[in-house]
PDB file of N, CA and C in Angstrom:
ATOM      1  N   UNK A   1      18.447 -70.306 -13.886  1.00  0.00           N
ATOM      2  CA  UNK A   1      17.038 -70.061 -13.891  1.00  0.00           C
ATOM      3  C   UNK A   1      16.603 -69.563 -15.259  1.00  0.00           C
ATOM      4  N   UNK A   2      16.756 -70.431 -15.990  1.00  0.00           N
ATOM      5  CA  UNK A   2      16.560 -70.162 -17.920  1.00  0.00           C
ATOM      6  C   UNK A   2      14.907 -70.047 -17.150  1.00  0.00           C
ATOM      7  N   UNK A   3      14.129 -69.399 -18.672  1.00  0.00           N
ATOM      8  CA  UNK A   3      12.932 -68.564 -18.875  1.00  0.00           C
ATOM      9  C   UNK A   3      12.144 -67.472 -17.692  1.00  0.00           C
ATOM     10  N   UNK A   4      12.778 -67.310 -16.933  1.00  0.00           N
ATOM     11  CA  UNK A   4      12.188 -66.517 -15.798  1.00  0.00           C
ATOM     12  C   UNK A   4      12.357 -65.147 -16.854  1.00  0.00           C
ATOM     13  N   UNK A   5      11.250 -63.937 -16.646  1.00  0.00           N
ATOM     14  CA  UNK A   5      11.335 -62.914 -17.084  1.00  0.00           C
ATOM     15  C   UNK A   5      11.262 -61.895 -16.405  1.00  0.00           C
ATOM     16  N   UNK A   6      11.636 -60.782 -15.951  1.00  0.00           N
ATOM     17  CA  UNK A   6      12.061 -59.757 -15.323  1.00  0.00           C
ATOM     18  C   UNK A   6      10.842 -58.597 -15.819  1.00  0.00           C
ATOM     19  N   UNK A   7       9.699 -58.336 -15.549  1.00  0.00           N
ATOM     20  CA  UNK A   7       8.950 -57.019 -16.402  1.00  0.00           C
ATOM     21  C   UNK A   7       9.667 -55.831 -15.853  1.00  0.00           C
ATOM     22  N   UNK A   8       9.859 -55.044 -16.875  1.00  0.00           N
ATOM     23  CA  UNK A   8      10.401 -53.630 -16.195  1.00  0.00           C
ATOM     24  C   UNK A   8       8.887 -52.746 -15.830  1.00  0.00           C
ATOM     25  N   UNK A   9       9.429 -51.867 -14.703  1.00  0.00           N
ATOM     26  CA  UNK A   9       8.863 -51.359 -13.710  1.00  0.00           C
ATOM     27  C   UNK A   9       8.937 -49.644 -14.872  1.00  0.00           C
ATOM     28  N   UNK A  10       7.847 -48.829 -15.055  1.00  0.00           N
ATOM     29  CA  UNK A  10       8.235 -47.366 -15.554  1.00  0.00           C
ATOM     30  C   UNK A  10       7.480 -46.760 -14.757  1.00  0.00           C
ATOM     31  N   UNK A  11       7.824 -45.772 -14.633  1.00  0.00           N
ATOM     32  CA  UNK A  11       7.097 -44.686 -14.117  1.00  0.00           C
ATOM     33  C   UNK A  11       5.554 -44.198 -14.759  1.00  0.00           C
ATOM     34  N   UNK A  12       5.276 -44.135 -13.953  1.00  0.00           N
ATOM     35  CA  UNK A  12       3.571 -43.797 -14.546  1.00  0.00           C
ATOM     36  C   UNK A  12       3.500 -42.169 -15.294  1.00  0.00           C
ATOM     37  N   UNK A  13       3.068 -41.858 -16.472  1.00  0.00           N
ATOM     38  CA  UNK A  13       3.337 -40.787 -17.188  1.00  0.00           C
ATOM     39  C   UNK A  13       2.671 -39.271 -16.841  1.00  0.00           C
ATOM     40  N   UNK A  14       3.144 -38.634 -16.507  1.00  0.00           N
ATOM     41  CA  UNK A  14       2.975 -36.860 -15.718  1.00  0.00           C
ATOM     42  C   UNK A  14       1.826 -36.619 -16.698  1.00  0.00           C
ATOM     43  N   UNK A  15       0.854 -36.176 -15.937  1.00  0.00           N
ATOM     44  CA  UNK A  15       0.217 -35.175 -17.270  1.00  0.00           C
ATOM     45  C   UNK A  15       0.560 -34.157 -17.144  1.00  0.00           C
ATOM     46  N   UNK A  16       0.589 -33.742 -18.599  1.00  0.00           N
ATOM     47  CA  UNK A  16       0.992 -32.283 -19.176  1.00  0.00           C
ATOM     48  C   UNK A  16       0.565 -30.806 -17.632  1.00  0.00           C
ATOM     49  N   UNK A  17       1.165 -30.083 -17.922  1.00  0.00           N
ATOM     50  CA  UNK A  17       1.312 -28.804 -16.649  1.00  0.00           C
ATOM     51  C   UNK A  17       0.204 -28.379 -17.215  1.00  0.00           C
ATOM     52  N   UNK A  18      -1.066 -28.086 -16.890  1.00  0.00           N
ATOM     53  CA  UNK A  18      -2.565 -26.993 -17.150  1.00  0.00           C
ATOM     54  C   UNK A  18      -2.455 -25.979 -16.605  1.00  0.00           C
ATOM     55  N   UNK A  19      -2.886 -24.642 -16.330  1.00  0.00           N
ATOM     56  CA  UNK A  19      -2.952 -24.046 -15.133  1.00  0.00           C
ATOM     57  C   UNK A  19      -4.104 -24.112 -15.125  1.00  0.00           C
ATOM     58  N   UNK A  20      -4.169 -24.340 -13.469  1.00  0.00           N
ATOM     59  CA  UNK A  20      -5.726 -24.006 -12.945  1.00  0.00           C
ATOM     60  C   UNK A  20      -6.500 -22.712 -12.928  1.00  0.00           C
ATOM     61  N   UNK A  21      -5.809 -21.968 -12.066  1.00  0.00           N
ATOM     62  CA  UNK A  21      -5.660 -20.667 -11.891  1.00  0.00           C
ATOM     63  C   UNK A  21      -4.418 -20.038 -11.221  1.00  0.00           C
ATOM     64  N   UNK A  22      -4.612 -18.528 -11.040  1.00  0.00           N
ATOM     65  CA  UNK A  22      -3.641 -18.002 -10.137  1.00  0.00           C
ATOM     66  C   UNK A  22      -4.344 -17.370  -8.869  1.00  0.00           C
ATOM     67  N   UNK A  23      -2.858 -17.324  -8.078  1.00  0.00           N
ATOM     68  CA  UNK A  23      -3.697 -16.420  -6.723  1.00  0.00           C
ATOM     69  C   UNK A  23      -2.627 -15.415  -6.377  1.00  0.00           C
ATOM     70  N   UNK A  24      -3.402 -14.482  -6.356  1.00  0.00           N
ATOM     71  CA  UNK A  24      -2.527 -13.209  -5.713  1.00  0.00           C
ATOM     72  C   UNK A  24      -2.495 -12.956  -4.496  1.00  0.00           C
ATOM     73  N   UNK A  25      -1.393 -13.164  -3.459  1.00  0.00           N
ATOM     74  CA  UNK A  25      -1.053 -12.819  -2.296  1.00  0.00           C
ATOM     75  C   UNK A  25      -0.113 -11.602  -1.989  1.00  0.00           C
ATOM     76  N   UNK A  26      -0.324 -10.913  -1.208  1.00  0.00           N
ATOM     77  CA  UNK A  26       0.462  -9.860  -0.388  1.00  0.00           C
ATOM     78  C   UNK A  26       1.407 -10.141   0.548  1.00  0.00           C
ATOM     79  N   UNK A  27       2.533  -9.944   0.433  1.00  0.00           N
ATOM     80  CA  UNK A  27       3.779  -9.669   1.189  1.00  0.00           C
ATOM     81  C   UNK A  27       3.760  -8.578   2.286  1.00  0.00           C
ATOM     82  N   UNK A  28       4.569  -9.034   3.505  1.00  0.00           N
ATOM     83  CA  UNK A  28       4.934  -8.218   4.362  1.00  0.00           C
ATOM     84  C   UNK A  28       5.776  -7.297   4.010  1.00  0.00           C
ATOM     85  N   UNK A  29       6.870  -7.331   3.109  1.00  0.00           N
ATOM     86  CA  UNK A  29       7.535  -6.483   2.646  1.00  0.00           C
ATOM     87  C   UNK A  29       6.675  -5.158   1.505  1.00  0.00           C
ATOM     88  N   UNK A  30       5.566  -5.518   1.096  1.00  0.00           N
ATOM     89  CA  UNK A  30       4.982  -4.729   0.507  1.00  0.00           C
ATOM     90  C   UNK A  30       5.251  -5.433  -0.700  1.00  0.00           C
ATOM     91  N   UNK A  31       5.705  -6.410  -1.290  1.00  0.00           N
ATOM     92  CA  UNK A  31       5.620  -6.923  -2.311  1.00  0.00           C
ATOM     93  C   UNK A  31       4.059  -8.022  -2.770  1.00  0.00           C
ATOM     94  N   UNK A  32       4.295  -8.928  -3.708  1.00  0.00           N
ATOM     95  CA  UNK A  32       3.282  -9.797  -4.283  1.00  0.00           C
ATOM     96  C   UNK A  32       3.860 -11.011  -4.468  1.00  0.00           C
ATOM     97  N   UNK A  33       3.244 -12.202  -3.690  1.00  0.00           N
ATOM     98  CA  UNK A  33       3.541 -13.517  -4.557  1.00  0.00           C
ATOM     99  C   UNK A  33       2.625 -13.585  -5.375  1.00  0.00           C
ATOM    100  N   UNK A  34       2.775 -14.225  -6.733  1.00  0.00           N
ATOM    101  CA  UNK A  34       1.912 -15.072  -7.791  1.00  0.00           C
ATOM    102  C   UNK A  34       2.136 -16.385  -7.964  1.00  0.00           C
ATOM    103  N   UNK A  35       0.830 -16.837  -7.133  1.00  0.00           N
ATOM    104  CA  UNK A  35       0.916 -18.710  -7.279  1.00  0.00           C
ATOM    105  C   UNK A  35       0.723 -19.401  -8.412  1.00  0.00           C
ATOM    106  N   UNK A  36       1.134 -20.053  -9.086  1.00  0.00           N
ATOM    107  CA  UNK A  36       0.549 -21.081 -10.150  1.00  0.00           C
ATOM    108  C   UNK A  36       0.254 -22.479  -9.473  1.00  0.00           C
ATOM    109  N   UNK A  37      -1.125 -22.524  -9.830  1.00  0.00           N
ATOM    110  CA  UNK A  37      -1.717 -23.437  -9.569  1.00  0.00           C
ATOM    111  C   UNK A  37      -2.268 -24.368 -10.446  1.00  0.00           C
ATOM    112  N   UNK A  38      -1.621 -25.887 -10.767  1.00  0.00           N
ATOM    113  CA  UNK A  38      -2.170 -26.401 -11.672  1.00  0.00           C
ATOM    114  C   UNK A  38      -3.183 -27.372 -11.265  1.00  0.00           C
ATOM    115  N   UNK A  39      -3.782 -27.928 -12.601  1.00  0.00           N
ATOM    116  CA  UNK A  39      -4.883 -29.215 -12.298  1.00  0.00           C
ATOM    117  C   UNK A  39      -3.894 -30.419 -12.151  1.00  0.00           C
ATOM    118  N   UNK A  40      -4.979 -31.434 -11.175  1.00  0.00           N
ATOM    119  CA  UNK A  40      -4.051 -32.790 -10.845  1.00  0.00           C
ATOM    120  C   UNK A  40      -3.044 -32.450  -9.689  1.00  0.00           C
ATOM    121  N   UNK A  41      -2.850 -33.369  -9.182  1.00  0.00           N
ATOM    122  CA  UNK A  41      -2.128 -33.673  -7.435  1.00  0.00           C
ATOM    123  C   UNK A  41      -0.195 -33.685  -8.181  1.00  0.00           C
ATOM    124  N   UNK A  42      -0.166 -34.101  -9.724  1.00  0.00           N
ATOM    125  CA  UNK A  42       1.107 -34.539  -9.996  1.00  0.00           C
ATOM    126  C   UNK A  42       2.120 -33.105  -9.970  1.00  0.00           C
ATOM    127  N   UNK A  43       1.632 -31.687  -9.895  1.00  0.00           N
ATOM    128  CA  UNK A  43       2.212 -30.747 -10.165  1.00  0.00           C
ATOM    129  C   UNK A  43       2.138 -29.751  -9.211  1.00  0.00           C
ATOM    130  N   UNK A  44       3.490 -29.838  -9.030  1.00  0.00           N
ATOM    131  CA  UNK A  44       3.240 -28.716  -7.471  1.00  0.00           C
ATOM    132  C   UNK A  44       2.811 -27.252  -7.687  1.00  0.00           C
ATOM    133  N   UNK A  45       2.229 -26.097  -6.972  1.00  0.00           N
ATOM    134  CA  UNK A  45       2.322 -24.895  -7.143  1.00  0.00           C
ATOM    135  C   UNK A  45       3.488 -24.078  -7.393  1.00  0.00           C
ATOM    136  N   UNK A  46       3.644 -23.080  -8.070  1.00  0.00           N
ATOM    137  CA  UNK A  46       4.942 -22.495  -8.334  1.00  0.00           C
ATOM    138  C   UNK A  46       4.785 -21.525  -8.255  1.00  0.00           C
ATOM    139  N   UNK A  47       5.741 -20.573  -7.133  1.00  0.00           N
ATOM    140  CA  UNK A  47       5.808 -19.390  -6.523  1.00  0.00           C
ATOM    141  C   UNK A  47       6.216 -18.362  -7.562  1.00  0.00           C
ATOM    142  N   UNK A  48       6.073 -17.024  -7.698  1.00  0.00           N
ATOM    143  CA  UNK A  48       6.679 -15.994  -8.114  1.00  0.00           C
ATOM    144  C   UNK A  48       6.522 -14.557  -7.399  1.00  0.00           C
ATOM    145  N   UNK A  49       7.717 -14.338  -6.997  1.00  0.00           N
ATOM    146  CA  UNK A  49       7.946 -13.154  -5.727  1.00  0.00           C
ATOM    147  C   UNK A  49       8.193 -12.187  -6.519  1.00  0.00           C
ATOM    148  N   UNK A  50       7.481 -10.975  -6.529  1.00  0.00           N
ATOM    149  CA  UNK A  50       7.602  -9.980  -6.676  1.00  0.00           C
ATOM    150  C   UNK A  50       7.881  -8.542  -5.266  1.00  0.00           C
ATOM    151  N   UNK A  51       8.959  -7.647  -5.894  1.00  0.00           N
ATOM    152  CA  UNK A  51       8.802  -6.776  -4.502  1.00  0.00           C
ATOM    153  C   UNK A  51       8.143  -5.418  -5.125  1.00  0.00           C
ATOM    154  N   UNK A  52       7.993  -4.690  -3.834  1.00  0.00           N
ATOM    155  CA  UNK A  52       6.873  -3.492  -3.891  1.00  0.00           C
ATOM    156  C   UNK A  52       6.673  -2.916  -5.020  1.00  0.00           C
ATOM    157  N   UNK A  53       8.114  -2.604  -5.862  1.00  0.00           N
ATOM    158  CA  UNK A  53       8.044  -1.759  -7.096  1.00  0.00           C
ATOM    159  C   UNK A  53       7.362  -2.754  -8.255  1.00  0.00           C
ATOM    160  N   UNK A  54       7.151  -4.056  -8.034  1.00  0.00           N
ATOM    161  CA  UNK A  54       6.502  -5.038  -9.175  1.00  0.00           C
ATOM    162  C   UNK A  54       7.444  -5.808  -9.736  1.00  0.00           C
ATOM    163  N   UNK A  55       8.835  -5.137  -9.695  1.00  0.00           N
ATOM    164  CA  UNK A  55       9.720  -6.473 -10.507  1.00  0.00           C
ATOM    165  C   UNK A  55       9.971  -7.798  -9.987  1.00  0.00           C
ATOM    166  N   UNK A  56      10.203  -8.820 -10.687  1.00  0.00           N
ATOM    167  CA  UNK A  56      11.183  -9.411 -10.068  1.00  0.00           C
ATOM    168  C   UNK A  56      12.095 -10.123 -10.455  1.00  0.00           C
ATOM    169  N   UNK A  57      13.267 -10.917  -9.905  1.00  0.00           N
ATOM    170  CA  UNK A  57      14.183 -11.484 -10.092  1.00  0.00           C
ATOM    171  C   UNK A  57      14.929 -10.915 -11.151  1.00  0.00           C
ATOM    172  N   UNK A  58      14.044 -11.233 -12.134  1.00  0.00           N
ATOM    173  CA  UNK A  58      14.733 -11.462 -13.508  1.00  0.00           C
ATOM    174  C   UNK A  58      14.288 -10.118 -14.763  1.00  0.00           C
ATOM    175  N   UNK A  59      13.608  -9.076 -13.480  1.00  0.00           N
ATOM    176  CA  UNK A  59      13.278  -7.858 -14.140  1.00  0.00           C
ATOM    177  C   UNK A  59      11.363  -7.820 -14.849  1.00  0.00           C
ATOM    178  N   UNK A  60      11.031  -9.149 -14.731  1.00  0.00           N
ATOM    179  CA  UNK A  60       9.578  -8.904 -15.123  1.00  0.00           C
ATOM    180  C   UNK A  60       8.465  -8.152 -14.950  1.00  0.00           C
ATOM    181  N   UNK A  61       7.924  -7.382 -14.865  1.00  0.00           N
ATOM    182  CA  UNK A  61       7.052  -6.801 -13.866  1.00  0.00           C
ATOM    183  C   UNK A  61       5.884  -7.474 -13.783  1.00  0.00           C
ATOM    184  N   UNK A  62       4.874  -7.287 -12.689  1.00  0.00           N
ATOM    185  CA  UNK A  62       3.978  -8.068 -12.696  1.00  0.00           C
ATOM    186  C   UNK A  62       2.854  -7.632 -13.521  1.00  0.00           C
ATOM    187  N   UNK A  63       1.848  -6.941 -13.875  1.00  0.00           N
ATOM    188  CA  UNK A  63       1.061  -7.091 -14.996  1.00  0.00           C
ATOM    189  C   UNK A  63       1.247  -7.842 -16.261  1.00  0.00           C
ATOM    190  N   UNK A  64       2.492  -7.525 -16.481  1.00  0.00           N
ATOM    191  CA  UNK A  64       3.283  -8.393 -17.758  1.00  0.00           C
ATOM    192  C   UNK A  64       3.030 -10.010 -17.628  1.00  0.00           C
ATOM    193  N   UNK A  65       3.457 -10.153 -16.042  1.00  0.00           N
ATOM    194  CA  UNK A  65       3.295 -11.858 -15.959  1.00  0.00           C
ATOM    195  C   UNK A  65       2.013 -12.507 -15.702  1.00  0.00           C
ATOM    196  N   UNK A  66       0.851 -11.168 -15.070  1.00  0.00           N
ATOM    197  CA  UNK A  66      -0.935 -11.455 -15.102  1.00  0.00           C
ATOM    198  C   UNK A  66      -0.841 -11.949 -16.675  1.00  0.00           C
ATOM    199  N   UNK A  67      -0.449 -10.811 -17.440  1.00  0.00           N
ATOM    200  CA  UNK A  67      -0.934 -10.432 -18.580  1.00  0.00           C
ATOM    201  C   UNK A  67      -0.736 -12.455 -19.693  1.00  0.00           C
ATOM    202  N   UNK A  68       0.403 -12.872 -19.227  1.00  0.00           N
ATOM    203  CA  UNK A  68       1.310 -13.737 -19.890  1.00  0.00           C
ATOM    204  C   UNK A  68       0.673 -14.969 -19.457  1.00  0.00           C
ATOM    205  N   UNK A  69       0.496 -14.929 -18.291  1.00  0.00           N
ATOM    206  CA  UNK A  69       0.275 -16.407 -17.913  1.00  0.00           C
ATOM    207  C   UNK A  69      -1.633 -16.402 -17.073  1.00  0.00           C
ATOM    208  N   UNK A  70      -2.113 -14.924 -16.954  1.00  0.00           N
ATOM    209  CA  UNK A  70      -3.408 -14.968 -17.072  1.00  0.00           C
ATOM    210  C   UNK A  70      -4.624 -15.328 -17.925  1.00  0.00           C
ATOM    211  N   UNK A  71      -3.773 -14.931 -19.377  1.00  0.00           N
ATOM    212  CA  UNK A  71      -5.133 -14.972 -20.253  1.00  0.00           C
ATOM    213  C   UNK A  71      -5.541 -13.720 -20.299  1.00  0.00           C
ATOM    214  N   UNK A  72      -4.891 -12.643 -19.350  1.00  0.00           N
ATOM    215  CA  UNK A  72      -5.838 -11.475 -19.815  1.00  0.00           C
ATOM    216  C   UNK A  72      -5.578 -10.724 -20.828  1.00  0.00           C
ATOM    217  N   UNK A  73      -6.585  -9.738 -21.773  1.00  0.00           N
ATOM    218  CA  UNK A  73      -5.906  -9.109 -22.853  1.00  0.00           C
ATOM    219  C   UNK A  73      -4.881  -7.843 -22.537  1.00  0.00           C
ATOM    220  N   UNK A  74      -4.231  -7.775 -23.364  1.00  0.00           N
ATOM    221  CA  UNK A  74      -3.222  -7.147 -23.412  1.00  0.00           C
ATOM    222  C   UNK A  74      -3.417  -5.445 -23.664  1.00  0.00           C
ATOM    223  N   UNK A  75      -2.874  -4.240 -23.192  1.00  0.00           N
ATOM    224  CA  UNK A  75      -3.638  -3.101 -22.999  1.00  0.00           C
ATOM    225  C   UNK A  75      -2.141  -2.268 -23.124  1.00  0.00           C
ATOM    226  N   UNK A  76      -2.586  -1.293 -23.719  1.00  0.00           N
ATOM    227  CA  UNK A  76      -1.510  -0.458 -23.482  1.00  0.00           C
ATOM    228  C   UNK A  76      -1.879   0.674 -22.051  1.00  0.00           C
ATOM    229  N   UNK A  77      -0.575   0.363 -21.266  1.00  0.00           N
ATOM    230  CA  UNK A  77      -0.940   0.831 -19.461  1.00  0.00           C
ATOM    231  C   UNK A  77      -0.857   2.810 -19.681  1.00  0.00           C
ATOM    232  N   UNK A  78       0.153   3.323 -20.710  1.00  0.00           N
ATOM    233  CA  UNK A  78       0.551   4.123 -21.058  1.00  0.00           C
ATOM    234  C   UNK A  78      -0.727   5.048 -21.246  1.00  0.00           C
ATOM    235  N   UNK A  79      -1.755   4.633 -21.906  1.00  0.00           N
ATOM    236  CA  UNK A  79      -3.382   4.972 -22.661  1.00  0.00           C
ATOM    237  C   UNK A  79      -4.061   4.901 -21.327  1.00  0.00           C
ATOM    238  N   UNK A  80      -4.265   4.051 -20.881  1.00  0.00           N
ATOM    239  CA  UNK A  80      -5.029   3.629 -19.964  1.00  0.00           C
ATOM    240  C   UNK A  80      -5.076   4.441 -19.168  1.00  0.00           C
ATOM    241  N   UNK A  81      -3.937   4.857 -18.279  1.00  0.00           N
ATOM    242  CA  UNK A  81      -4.060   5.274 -16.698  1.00  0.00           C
ATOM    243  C   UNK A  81      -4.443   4.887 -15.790  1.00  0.00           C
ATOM    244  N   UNK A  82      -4.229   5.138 -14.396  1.00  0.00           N
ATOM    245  CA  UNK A  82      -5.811   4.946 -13.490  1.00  0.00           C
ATOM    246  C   UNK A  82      -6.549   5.708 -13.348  1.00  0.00           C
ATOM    247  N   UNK A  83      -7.760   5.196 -12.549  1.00  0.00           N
ATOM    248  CA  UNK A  83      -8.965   5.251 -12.249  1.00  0.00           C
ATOM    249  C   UNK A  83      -8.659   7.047 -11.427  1.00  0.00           C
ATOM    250  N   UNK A  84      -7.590   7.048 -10.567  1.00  0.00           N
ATOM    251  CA  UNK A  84      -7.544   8.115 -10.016  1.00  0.00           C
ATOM    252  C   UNK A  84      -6.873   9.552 -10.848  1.00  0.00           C
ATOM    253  N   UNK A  85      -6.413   9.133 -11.769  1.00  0.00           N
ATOM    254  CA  UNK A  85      -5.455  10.109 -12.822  1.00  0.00           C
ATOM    255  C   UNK A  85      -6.780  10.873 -13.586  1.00  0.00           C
ATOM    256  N   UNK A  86      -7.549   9.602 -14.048  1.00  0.00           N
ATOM    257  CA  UNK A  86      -8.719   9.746 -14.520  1.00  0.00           C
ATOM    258  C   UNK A  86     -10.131  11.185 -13.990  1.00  0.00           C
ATOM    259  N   UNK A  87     -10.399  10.484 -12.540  1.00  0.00           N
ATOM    260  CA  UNK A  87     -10.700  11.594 -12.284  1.00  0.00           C
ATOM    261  C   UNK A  87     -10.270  12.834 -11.519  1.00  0.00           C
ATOM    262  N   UNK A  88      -9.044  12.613 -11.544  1.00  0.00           N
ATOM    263  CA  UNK A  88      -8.393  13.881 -11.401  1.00  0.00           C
ATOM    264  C   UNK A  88      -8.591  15.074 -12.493  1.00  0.00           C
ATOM    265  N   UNK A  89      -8.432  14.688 -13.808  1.00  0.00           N
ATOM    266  CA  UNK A  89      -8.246  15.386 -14.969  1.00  0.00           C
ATOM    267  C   UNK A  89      -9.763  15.709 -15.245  1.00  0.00           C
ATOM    268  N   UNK A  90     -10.797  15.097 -14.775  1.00  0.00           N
ATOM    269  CA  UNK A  90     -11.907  15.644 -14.903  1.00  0.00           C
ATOM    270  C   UNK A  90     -12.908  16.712 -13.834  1.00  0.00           C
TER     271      UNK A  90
END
């Protein structure tokens, strides 16, 4: 069967990972999941479990990973305090 041609078949190309946003959920254990949620159907959500004290797995804590993969600015927590330390001292 001389000249018959075979087209190759490729995979249709991923778009790049965006994030959409995140969502913060609460655990029964008293911990936090953090969802990543991207744009487009091609990219699944991706979990990150945190337990009560904020770390996880791999020692991260969670503000660090708001902070990293939120967009939010960066603060020293040390300065800051909370809201309740706050008016305590006043």
């Amino acid at each position: 069967m001389a000249g018959i041609q075979v087209a190759e078949t490729s995979k249709p190309k991923r778009t790049p990972k965006a994030l959409a946003h995140l969502e913060l959920h609460r655990k029964l254990d008293g911990g936090h999941i953090v969802k990543h949620v991207y744009h487009g159907y091609g990219h699944e959500p991706a979990e990150h479990h945190f337990n009560a004290s904020g770390k996880a797995k791999g020692g991260e804590h969670i503000v660090d990973h708001l902070i990293k993969h939120g967009g939010l600015p960066d603060y020293d927590r040390a300065e800051a305090g909370s809201e309740t330390e706050r008016e305590i001292e006043e």
